[in-house]
PDB file of N, CA and C in Angstrom:
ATOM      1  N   UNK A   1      64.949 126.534 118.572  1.00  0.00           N
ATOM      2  CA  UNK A   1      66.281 126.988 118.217  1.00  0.00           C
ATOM      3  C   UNK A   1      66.176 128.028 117.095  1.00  0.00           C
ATOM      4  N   UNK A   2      66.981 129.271 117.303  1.00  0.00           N
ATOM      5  CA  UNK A   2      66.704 130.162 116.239  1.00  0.00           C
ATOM      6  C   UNK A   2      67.525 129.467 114.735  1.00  0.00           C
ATOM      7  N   UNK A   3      67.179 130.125 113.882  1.00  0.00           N
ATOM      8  CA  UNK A   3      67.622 129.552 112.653  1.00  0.00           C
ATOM      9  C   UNK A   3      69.133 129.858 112.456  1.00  0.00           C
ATOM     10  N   UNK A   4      70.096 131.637 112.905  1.00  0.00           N
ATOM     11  CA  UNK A   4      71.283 131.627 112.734  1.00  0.00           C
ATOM     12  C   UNK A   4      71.794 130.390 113.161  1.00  0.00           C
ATOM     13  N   UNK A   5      71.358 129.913 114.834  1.00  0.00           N
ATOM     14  CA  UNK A   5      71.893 128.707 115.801  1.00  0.00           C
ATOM     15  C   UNK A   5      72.158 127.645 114.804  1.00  0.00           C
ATOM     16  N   UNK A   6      71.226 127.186 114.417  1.00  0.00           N
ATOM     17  CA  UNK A   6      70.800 126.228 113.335  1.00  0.00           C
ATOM     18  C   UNK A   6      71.967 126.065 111.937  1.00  0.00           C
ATOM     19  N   UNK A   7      71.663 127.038 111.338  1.00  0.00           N
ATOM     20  CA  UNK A   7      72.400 127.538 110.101  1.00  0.00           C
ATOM     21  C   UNK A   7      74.221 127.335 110.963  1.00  0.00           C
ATOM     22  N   UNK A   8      74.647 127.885 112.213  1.00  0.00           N
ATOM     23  CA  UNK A   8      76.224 128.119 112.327  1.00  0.00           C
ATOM     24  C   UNK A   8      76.164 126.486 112.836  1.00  0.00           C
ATOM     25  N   UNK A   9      75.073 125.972 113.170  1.00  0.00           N
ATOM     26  CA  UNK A   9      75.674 124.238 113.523  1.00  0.00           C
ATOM     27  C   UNK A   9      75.749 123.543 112.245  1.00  0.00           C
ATOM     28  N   UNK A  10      74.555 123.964 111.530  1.00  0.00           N
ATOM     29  CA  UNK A  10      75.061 123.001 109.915  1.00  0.00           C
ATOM     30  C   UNK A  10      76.247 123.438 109.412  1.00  0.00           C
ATOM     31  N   UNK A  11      77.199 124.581 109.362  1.00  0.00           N
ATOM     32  CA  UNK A  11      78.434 125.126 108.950  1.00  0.00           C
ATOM     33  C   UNK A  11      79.484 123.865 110.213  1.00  0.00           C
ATOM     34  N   UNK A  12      79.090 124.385 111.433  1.00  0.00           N
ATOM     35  CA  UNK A  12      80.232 123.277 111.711  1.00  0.00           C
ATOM     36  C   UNK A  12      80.425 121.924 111.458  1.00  0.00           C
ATOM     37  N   UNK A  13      79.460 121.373 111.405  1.00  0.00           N
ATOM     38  CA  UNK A  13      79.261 119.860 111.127  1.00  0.00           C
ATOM     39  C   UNK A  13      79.447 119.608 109.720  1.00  0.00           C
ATOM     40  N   UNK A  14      79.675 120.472 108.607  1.00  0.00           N
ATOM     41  CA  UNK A  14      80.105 120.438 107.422  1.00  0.00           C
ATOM     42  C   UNK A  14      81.708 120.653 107.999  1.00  0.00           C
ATOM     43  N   UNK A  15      81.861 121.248 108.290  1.00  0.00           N
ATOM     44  CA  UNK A  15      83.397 121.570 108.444  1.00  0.00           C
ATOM     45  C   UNK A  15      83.716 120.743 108.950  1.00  0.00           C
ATOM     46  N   UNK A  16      83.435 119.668 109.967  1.00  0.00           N
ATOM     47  CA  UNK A  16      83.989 118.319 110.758  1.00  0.00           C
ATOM     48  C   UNK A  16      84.225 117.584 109.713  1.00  0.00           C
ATOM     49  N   UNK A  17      82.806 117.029 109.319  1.00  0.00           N
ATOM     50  CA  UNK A  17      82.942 116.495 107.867  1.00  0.00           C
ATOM     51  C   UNK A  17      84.168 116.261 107.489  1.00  0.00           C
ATOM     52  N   UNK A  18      84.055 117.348 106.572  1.00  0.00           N
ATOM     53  CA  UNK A  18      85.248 117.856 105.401  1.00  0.00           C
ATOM     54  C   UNK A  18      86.657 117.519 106.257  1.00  0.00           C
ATOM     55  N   UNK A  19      86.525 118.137 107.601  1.00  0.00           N
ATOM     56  CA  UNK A  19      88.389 117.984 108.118  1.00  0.00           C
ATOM     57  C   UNK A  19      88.233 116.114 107.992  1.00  0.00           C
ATOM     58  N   UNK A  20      87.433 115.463 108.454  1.00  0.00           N
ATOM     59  CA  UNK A  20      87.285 113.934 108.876  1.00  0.00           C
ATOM     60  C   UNK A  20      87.896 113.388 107.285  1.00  0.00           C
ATOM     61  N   UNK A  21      86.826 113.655 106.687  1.00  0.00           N
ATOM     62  CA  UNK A  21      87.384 113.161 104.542  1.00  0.00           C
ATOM     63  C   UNK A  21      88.668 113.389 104.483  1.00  0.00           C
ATOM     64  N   UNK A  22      88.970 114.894 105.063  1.00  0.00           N
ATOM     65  CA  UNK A  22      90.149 114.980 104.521  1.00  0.00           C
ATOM     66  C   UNK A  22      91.340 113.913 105.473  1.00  0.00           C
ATOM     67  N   UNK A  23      91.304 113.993 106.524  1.00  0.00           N
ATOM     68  CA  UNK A  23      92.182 113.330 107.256  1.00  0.00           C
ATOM     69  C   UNK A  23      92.022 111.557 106.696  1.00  0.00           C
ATOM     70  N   UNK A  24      90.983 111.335 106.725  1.00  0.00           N
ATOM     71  CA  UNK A  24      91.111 109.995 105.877  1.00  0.00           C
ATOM     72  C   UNK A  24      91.676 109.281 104.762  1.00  0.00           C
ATOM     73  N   UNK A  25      91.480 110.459 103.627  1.00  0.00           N
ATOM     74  CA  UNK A  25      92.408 110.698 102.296  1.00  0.00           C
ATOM     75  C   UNK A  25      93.896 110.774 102.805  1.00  0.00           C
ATOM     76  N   UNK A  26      94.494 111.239 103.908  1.00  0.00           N
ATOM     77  CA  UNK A  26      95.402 111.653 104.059  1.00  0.00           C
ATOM     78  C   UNK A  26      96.223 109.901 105.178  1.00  0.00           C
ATOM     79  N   UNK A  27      95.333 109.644 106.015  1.00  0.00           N
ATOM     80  CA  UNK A  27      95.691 108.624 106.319  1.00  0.00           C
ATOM     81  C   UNK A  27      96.136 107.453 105.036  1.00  0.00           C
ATOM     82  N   UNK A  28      94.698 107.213 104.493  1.00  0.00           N
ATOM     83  CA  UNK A  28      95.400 105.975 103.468  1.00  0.00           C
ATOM     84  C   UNK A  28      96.901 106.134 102.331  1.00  0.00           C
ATOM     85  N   UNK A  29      96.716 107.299 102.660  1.00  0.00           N
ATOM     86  CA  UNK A  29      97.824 107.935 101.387  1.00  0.00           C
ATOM     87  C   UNK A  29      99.033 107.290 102.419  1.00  0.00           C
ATOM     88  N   UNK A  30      98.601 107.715 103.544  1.00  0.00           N
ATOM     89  CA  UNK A  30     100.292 107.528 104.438  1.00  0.00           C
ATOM     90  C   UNK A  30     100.396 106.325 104.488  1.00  0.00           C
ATOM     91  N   UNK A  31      99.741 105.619 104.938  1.00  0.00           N
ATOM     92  CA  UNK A  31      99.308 103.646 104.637  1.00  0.00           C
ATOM     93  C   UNK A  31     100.156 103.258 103.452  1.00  0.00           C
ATOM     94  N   UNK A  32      99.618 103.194 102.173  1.00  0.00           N
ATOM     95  CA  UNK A  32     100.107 103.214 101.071  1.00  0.00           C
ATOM     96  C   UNK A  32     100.955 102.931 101.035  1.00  0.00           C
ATOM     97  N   UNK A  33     102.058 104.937 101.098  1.00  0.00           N
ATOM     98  CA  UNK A  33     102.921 104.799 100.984  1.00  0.00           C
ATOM     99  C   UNK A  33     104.055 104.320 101.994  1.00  0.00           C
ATOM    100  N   UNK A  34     103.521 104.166 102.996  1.00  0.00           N
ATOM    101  CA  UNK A  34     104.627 103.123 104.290  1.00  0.00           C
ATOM    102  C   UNK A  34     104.485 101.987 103.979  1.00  0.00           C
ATOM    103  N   UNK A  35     103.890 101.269 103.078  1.00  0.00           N
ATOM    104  CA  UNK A  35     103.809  99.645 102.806  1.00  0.00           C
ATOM    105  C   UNK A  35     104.893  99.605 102.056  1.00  0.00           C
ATOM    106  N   UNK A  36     104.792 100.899 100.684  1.00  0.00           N
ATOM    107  CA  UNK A  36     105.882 100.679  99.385  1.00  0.00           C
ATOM    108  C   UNK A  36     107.360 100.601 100.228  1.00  0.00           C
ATOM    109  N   UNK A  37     107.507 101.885 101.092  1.00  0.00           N
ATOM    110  CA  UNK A  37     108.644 102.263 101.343  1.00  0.00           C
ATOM    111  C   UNK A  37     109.499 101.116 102.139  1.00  0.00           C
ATOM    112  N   UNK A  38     108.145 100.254 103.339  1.00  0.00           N
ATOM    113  CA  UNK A  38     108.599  98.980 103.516  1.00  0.00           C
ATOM    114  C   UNK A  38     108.985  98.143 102.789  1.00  0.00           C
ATOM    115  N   UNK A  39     108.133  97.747 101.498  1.00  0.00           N
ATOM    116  CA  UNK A  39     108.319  96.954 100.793  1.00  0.00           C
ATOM    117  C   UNK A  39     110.308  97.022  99.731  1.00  0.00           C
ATOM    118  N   UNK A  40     110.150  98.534  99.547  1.00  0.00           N
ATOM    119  CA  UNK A  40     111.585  98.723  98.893  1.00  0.00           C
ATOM    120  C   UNK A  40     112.839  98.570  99.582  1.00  0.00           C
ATOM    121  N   UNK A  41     112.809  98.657 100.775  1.00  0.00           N
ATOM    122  CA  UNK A  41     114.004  98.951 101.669  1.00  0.00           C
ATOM    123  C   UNK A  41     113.451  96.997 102.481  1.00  0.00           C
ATOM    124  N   UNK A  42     113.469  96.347 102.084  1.00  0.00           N
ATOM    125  CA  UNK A  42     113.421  94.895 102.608  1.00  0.00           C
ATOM    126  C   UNK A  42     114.833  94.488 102.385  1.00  0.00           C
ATOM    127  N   UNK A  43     115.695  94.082 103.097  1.00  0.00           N
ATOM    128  CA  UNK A  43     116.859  93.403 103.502  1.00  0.00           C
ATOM    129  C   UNK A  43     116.681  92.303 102.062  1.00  0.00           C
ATOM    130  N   UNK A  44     117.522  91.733 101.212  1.00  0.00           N
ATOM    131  CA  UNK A  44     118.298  91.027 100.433  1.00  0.00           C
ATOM    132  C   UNK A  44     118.500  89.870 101.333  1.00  0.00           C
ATOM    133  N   UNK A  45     117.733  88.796 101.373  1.00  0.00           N
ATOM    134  CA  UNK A  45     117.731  87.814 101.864  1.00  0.00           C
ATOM    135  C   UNK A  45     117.390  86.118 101.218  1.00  0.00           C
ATOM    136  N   UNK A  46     118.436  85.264 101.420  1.00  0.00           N
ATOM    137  CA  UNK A  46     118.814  84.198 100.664  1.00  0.00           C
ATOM    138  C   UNK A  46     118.345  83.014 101.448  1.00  0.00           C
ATOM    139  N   UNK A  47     117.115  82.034 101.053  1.00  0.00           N
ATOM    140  CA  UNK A  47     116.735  80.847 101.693  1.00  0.00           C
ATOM    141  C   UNK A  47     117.793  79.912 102.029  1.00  0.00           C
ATOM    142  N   UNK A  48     117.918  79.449 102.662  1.00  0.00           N
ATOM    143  CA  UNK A  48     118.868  77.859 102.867  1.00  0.00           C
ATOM    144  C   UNK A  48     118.181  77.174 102.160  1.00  0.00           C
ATOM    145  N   UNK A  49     118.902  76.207 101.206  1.00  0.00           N
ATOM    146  CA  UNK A  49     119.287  75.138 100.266  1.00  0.00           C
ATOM    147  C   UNK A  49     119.344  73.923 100.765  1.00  0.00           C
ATOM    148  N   UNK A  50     118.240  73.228 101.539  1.00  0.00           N
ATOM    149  CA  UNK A  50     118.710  71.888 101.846  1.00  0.00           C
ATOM    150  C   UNK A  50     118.174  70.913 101.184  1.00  0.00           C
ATOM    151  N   UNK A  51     119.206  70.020 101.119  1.00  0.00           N
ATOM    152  CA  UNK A  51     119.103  68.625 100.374  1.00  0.00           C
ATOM    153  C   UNK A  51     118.008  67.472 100.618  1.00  0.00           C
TER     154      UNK A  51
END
């Protein structure tokens, strides 16, 4: 394999990389914040009281 070949596959596979990290960072962030947003907007809800 010539070396440009070589050299433009290590550039893409860095660039997969990097998009993959980034989409990951970006997933948990969305995780996160859909738990809080669940968590804030929860219905006001009162146990029954039995004797």
């Amino acid at each position: 394999m010539p070396r440009s070949k070589l050299a433009e596959t290590a550039k893409q596979r860095t660039a997969l990389l990097r998009e993959f990290k980034a989409a990951d960072v970006n997933e948990k962030r969305h995780r996160r914040l859909q738990l809080e947003d669940k968590l804030a907007n929860l219905p006001l809800t009162r146990e029954r009281f039995e004797k």
